[in-house]
C-alpha atoms as a PDB file:
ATOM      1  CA  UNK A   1       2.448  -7.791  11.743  1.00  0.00           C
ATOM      2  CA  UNK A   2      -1.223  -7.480  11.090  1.00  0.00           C
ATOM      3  CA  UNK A   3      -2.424  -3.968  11.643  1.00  0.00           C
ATOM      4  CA  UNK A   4      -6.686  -2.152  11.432  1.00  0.00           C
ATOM      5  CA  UNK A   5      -6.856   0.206   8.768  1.00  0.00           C
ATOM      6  CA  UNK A   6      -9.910   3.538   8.660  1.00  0.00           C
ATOM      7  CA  UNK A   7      -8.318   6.013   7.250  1.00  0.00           C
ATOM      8  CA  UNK A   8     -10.780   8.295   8.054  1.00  0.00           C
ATOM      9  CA  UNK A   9     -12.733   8.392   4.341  1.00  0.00           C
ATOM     10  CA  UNK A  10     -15.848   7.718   5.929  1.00  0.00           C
ATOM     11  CA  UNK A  11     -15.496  10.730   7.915  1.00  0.00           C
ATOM     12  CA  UNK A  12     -14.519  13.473   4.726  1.00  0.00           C
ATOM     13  CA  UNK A  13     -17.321  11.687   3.323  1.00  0.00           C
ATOM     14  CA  UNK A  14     -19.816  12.097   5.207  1.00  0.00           C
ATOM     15  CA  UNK A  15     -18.535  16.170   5.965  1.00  0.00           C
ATOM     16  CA  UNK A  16     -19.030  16.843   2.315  1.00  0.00           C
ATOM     17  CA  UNK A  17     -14.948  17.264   1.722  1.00  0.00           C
ATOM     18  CA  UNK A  18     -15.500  14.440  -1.096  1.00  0.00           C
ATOM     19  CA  UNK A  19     -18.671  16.508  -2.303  1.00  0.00           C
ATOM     20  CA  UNK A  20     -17.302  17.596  -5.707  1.00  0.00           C
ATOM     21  CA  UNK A  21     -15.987  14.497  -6.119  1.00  0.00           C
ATOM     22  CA  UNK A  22     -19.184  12.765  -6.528  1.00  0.00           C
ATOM     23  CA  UNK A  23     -20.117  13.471 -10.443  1.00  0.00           C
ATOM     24  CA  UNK A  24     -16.533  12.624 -11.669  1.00  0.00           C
ATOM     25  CA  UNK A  25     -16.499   9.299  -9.598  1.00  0.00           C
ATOM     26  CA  UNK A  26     -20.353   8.410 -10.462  1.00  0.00           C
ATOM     27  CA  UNK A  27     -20.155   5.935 -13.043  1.00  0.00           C
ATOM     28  CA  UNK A  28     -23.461   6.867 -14.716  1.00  0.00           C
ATOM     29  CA  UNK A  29     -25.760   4.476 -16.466  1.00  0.00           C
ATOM     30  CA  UNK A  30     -29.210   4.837 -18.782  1.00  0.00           C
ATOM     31  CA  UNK A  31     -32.104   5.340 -17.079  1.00  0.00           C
ATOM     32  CA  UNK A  32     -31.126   8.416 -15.242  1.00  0.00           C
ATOM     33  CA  UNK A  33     -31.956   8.941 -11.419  1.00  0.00           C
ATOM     34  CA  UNK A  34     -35.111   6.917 -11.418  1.00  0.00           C
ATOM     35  CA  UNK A  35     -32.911   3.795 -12.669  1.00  0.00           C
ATOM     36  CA  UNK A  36     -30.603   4.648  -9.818  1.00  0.00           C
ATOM     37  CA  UNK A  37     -32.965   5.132  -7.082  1.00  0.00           C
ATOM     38  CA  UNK A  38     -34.897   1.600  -8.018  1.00  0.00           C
ATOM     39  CA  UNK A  39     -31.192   0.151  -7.346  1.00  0.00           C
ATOM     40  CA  UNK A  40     -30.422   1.414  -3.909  1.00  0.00           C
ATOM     41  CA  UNK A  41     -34.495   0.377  -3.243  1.00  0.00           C
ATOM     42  CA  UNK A  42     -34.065  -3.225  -4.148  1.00  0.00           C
ATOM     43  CA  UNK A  43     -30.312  -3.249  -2.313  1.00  0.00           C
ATOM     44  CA  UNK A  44     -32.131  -1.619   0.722  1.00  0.00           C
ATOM     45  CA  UNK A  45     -34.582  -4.571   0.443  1.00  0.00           C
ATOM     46  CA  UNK A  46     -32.124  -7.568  -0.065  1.00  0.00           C
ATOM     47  CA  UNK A  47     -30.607  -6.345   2.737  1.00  0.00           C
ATOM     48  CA  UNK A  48     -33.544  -6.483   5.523  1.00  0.00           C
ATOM     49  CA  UNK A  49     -34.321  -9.202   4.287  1.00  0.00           C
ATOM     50  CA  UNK A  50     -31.317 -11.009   4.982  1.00  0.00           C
ATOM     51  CA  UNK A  51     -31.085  -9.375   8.357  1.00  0.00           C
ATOM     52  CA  UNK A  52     -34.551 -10.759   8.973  1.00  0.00           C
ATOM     53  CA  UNK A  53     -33.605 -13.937   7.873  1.00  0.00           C
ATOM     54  CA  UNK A  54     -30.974 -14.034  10.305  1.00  0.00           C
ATOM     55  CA  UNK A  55     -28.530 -15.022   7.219  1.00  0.00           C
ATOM     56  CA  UNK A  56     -25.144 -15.709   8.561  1.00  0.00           C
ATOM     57  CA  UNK A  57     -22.638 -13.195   7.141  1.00  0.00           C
ATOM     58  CA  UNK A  58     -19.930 -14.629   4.619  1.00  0.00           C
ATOM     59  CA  UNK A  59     -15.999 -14.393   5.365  1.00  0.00           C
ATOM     60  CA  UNK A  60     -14.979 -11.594   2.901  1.00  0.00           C
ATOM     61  CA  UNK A  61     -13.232 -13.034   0.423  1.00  0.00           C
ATOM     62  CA  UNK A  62     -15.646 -14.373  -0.640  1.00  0.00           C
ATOM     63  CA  UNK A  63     -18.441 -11.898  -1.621  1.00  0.00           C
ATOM     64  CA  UNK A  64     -18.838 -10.750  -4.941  1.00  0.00           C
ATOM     65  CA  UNK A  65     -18.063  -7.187  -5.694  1.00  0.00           C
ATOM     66  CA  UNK A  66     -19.991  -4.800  -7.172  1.00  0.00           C
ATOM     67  CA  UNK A  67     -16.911  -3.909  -9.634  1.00  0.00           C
ATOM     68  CA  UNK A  68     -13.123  -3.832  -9.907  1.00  0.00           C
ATOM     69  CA  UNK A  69     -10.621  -3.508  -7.035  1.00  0.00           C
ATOM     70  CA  UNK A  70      -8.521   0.252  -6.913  1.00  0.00           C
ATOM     71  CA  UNK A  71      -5.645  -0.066  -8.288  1.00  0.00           C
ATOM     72  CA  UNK A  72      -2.624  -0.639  -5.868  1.00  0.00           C
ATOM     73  CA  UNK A  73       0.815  -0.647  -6.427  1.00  0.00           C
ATOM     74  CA  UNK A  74       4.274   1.142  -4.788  1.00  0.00           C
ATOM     75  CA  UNK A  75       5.318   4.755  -5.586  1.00  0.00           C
ATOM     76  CA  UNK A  76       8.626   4.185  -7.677  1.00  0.00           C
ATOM     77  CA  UNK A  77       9.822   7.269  -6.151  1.00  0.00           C
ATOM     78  CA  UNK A  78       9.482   5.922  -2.771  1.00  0.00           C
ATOM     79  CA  UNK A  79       9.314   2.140  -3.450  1.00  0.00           C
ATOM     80  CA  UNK A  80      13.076   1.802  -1.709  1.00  0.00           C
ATOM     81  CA  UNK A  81      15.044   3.266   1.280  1.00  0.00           C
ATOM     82  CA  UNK A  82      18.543   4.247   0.881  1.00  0.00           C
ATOM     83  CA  UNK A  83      20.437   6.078   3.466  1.00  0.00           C
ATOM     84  CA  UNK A  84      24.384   7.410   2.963  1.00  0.00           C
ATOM     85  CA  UNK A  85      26.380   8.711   5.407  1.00  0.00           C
ATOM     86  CA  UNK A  86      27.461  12.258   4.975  1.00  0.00           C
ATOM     87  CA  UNK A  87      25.376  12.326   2.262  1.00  0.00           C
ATOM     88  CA  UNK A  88      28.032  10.376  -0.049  1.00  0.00           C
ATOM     89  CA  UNK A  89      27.023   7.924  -2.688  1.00  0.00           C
ATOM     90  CA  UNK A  90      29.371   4.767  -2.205  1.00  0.00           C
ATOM     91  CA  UNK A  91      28.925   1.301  -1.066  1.00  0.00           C
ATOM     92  CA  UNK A  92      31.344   1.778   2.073  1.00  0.00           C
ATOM     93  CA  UNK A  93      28.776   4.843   3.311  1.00  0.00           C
ATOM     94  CA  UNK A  94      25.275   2.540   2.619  1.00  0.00           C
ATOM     95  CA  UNK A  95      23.774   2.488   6.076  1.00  0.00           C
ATOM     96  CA  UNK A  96      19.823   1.395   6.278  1.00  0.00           C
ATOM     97  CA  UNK A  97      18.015  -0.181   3.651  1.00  0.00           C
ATOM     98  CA  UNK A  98      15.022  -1.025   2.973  1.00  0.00           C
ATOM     99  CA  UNK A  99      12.579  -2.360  -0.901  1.00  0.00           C
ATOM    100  CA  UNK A 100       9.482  -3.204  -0.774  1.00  0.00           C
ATOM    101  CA  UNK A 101       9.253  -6.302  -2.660  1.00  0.00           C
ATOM    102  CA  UNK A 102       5.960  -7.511  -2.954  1.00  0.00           C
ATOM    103  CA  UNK A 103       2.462  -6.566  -2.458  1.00  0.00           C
ATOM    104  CA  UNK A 104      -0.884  -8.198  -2.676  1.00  0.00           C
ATOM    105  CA  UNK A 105      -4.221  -7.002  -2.170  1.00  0.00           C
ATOM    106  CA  UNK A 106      -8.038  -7.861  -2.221  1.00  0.00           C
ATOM    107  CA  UNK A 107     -10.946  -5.812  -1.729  1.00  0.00           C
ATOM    108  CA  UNK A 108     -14.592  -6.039  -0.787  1.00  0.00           C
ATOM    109  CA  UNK A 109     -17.841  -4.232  -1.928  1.00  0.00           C
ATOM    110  CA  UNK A 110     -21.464  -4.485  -2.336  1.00  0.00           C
ATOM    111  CA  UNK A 111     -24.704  -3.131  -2.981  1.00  0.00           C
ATOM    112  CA  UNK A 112     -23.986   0.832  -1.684  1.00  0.00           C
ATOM    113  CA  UNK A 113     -21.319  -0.302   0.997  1.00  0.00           C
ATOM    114  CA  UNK A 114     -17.463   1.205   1.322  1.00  0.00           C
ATOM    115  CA  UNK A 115     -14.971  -0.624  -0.703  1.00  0.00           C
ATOM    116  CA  UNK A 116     -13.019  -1.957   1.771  1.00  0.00           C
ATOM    117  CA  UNK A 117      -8.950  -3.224   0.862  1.00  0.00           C
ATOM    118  CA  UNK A 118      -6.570  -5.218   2.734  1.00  0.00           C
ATOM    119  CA  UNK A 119      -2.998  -5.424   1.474  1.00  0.00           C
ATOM    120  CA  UNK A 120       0.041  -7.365   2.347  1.00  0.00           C
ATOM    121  CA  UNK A 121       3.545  -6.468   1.557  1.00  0.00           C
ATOM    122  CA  UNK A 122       7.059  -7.912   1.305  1.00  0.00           C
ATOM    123  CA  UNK A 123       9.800  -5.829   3.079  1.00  0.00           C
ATOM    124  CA  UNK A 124      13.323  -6.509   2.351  1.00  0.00           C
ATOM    125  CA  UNK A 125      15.493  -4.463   4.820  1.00  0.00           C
ATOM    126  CA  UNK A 126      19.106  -3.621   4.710  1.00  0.00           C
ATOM    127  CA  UNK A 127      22.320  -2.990   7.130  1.00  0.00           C
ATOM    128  CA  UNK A 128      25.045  -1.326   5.359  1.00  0.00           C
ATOM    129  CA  UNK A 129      28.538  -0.621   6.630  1.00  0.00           C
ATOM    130  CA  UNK A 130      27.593   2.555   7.703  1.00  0.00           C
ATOM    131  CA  UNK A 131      24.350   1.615   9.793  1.00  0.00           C
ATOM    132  CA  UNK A 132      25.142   2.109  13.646  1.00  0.00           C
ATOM    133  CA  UNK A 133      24.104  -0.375  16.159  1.00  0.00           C
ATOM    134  CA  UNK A 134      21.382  -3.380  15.408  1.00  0.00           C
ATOM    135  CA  UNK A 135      17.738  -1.741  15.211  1.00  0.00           C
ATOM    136  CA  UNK A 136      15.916   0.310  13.032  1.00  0.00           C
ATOM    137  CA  UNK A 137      12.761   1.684  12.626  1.00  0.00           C
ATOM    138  CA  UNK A 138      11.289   2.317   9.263  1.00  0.00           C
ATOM    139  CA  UNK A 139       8.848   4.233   8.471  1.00  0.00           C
ATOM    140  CA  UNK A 140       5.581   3.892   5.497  1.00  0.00           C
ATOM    141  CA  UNK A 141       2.815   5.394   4.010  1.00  0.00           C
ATOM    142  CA  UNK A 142      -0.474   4.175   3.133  1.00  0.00           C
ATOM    143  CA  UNK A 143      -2.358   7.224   1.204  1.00  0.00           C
ATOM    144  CA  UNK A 144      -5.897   6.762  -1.187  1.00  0.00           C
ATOM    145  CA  UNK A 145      -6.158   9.129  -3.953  1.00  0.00           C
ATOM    146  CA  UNK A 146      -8.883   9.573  -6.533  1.00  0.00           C
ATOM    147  CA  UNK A 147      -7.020   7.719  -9.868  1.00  0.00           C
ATOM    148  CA  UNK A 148      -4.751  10.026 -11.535  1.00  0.00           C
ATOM    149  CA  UNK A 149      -5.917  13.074  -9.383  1.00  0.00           C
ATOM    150  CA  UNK A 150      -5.584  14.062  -5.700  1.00  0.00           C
ATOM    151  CA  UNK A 151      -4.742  12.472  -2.278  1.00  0.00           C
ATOM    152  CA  UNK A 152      -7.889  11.716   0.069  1.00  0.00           C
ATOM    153  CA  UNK A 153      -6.043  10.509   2.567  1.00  0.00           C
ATOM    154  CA  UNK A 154      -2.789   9.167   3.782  1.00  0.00           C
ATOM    155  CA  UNK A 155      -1.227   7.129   7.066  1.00  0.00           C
ATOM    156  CA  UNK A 156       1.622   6.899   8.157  1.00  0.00           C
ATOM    157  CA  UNK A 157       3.218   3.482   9.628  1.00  0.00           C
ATOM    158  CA  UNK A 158       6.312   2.621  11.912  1.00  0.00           C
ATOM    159  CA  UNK A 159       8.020  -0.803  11.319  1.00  0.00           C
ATOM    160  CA  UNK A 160      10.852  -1.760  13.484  1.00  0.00           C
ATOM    161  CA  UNK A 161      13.393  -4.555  12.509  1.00  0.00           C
ATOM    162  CA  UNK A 162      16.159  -5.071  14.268  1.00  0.00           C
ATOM    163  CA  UNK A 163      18.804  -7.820  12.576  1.00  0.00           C
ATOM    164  CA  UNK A 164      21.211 -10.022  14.811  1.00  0.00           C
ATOM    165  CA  UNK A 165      24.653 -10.482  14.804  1.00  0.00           C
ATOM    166  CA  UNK A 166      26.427 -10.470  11.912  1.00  0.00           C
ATOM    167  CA  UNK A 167      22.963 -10.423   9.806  1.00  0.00           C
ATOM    168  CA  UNK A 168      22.631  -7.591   7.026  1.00  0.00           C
ATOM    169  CA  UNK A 169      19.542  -8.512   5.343  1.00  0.00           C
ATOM    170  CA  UNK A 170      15.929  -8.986   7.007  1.00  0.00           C
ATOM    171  CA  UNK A 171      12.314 -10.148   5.275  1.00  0.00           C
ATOM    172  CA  UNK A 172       9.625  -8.804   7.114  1.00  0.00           C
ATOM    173  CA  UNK A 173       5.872  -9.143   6.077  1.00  0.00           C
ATOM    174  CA  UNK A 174       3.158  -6.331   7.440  1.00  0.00           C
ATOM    175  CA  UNK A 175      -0.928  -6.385   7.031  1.00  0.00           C
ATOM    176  CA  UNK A 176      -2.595  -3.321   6.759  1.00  0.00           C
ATOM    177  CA  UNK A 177      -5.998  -4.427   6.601  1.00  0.00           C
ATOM    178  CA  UNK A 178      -9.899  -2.258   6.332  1.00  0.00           C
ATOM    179  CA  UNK A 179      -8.808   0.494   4.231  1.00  0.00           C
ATOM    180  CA  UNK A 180     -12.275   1.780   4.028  1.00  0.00           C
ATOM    181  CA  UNK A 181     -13.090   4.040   1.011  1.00  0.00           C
ATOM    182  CA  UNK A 182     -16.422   5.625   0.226  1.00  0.00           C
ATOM    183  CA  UNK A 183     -18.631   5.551  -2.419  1.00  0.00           C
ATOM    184  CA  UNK A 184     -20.424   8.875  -3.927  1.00  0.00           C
ATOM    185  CA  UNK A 185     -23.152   5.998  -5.059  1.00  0.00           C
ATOM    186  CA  UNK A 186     -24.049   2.448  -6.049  1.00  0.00           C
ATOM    187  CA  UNK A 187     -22.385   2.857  -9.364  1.00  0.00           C
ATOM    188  CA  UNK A 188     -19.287   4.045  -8.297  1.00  0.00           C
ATOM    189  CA  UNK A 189     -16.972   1.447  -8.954  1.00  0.00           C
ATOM    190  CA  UNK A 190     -13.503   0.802  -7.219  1.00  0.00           C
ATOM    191  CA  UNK A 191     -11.575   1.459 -10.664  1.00  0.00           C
ATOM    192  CA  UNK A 192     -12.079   4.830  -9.714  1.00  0.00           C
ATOM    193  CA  UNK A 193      -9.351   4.618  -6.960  1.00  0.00           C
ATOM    194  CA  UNK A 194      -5.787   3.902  -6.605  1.00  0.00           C
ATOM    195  CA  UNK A 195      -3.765   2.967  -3.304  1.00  0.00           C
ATOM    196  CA  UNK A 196      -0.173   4.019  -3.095  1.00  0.00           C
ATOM    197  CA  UNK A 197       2.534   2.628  -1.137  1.00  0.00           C
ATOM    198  CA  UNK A 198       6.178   3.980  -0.473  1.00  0.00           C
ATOM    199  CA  UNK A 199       8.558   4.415   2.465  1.00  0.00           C
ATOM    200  CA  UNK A 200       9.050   8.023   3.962  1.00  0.00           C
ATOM    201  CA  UNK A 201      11.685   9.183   2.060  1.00  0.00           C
ATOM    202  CA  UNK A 202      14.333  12.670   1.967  1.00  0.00           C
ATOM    203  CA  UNK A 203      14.016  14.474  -1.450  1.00  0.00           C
ATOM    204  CA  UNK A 204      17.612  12.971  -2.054  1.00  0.00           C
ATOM    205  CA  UNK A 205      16.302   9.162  -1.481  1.00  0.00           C
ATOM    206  CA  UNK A 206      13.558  10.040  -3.654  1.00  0.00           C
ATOM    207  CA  UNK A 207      15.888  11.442  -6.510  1.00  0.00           C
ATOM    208  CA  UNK A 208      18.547   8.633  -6.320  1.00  0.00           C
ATOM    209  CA  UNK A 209      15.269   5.886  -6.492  1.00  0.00           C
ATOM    210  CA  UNK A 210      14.425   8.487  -9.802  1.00  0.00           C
ATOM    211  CA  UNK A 211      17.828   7.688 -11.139  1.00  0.00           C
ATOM    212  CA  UNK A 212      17.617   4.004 -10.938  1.00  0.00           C
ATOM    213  CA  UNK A 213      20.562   3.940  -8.675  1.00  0.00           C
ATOM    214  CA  UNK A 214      21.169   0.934  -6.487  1.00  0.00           C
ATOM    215  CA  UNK A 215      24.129  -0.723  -4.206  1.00  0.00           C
ATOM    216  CA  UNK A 216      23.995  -4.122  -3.855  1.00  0.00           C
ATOM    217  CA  UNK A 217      24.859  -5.728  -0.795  1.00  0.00           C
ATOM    218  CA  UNK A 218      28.008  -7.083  -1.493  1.00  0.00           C
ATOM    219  CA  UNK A 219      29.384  -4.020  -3.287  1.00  0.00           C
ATOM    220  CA  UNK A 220      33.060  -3.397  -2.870  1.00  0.00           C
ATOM    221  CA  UNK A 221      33.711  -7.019  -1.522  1.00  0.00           C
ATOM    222  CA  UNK A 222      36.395  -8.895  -3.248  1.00  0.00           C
ATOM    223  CA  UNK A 223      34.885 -11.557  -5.421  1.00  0.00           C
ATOM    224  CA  UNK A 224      35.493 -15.254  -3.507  1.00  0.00           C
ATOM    225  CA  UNK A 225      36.944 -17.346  -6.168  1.00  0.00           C
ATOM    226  CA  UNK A 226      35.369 -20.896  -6.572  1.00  0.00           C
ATOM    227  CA  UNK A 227      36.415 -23.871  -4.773  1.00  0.00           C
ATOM    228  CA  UNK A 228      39.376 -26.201  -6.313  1.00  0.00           C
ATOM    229  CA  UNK A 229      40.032 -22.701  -8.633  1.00  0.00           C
ATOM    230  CA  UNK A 230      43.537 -21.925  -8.988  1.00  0.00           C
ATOM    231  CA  UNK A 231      45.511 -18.950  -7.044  1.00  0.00           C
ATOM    232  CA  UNK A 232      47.939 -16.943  -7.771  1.00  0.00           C
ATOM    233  CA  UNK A 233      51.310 -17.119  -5.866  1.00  0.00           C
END
């Protein structure tokens, strides 16, 4: 599933909420404002003049950006979905699961523009013994903070999978794509950014991912001994 992605930044932005956060994301360099202001000028000017030009826009991956991409990666405390019934940790009470796998991501910037991300991930759901009837919906979060400080925003995302007879594991890919995230200037750089990824999770899911805990699918199942192996009578 592909899905659109503003989540809103441009709008905090452009209120002032991100006001304060202009001087620590600035990335300054020598030369002072005059330096700066001759940079935005000359990006201003590039830019007409491709637009008079009538220069046809390139496919996004591949512009050059201005810097690095934010840093992206899954929340370990919410990076998995683990559900028990009755709240009891065993492999016979497992009911939905769900990892997230993989990710990938590329971004986009230029001149004074937004930075904007795309990012595909790798689901691996789960049916335990405990999970009642065939479909589930899951639900994730998409949230942009300032790197190593606060959230600017977050989204939330519903993901239904439902798994057919007799089927207890399910791969499903998702797209969220134009996450759009400001910048204070033309020096602010997309280092200054992280996106986090995780599924909605109870404070108990989120402690038992803390642990390191995990069931495997098969846990509890007697083992199946090769072929041509000898039994016991």
């Amino acid at each position: 599933m592909r899905r659109s992605l503003n989540i809103g930044l441009l709008a905090l932005f452009a209120a002032g909420s991100l006001a304060v956060a202009g001087p620590v994301l600035a990335q300054g360099r020598p030369g002072g404002g005059d330096d700066q202001r001759r940079q935005e000028e000359d990006a201003a000017r590039k830019k007409k003049r491709d637009q008079e030009w009538n220069q046809p826009a390139a496919p996004l991956p591949q512009l050059r950006n201005a810097g690095p991409c934010p840093y992206v990666k899954v929340l370990y405390d919410a990076g998995r979905f683990v559900e028990f019934k009755d709240g009891k940790e065993s492999a016979s009470t497992v009911g939905w699961t769900g990892e997230i796998q993989g990710v990938s991501a590329g971004c986009q910037y230029k001149d004074a523009e937004p930075i904007k991300v795309q990012v595909e991930l790798l689901f691996s759901m789960g049916r335990g013994p405990a999970a009642v009837g065939q479909s589930k919906t899951y639900r994730y979060w998409v949230a942009v903070t300032q790197r190593n400080q606060s959230v600017m925003a977050k989204e939330y995302f519903d993901l239904p999978v439902t798994f057919a007879a007799g089927e207890d594991r399910v791969f499903v890919r998702d797209t969220v794509a134009n996450i759009t995230i400001p910048r204070a200037n033309i020096d602010t750089s997309g280092a200054n950014f992280e996106v986090l990824i995780g599924f909605e999770v109870t404070p108990e899911m989120a402690a038992f991912n803390r642990d390191g805990k995990r069931f495997r699918v098969n846990a509890g199942a007697a083992p199946t001994a090769p072929a041509g192996a000898p039994t016991n009578p």
